[in-house]
Protein backbone atom coordinates (compact mmCIF):
# COMPACT_ATOMS: atom_id res chain seq x y z
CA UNK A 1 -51.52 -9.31 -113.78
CA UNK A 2 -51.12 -5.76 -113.91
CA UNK A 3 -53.51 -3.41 -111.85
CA UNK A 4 -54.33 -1.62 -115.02
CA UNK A 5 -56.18 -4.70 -116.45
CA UNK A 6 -57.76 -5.73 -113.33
CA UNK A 7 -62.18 -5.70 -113.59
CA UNK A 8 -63.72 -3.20 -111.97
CA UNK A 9 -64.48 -4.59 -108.63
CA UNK A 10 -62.18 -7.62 -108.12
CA UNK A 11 -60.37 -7.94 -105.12
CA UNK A 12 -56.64 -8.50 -105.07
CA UNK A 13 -53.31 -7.57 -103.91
CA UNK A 14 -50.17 -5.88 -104.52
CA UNK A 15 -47.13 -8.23 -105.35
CA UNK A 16 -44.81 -5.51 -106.86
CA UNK A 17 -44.48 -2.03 -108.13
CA UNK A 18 -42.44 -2.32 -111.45
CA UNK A 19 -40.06 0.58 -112.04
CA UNK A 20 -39.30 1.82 -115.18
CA UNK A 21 -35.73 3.08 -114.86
CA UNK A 22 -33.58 3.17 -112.60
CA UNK A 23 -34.60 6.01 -109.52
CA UNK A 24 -37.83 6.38 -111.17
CA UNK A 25 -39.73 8.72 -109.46
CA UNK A 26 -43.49 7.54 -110.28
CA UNK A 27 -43.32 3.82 -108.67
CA UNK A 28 -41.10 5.46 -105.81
CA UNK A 29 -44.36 7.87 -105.42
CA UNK A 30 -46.52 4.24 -105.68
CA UNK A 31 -44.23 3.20 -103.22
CA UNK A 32 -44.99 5.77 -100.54
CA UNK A 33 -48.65 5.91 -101.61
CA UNK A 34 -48.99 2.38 -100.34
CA UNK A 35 -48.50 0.41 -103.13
CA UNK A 36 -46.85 -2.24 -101.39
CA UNK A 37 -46.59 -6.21 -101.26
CA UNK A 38 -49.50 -7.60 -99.51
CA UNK A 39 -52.13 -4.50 -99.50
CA UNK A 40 -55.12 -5.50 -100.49
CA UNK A 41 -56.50 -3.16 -103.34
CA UNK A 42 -59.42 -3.18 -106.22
CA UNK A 43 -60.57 -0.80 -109.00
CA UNK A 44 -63.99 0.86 -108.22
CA UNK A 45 -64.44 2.82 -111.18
CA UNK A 46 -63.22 3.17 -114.88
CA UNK A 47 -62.89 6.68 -116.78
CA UNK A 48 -65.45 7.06 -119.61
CA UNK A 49 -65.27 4.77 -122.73
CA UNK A 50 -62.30 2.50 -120.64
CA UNK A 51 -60.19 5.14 -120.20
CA UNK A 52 -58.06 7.14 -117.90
CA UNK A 53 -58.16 7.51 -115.20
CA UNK A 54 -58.78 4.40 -112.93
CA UNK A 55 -60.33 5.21 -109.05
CA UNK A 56 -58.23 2.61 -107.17
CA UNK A 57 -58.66 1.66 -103.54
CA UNK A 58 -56.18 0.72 -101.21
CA UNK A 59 -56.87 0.07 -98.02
CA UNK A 60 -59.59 3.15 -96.79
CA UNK A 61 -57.95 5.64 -99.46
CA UNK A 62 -58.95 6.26 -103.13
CA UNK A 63 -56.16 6.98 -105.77
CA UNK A 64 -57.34 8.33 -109.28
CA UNK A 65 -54.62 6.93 -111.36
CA UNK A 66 -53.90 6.95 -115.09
CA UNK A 67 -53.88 3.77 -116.73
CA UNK A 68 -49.90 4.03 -117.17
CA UNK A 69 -49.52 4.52 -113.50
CA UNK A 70 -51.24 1.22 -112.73
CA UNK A 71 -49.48 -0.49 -114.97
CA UNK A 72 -46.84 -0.75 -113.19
CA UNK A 73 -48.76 -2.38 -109.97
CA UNK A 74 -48.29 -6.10 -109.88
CA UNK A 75 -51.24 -7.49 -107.99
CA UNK A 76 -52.38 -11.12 -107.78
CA UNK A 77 -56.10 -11.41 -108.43
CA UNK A 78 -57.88 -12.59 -105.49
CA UNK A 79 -60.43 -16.09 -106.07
CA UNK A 80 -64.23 -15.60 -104.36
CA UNK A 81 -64.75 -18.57 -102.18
């Protein structure tokens, strides 16, 4: 699933960052940010109406990203136990 259509508030994590062309400099910025496989991350809040932008945490930091950013975030949705 995409991290763009992930509920507010589930836990998962990263499997891939998707890039769009070749070099392309957004998911190489993902990349660095620490968009990585195995990070745990979850979206804590949604922009107004369901829009941009998207507060995502990864680890201790908070990203505000647009909803075409995290769509190209891979993540695996974590099950509660």
């Amino acid at each position: 699933m995409r991290l763009s259509d992930l509920p507010k508030g589930s836990p998962a994590v990263v499997d891939r960052v998707d890039d769009a062309h070749a070099s392309d400099p957004i998911a190489q910025r993902l990349r660095d940010l620490g968009f990585v496989e195995g990070e745990p991350v979850r979206v804590v809040a949604i922009g107004p109406l369901g829009a941009d932008p998207l507060l995502i945490q990864i680890g201790s930091t908070r990203f505000a990203l647009r909803r075409s950013e995290a769509a190209r975030v891979v993540v695996n949705a974590q099950v509660a136990a």
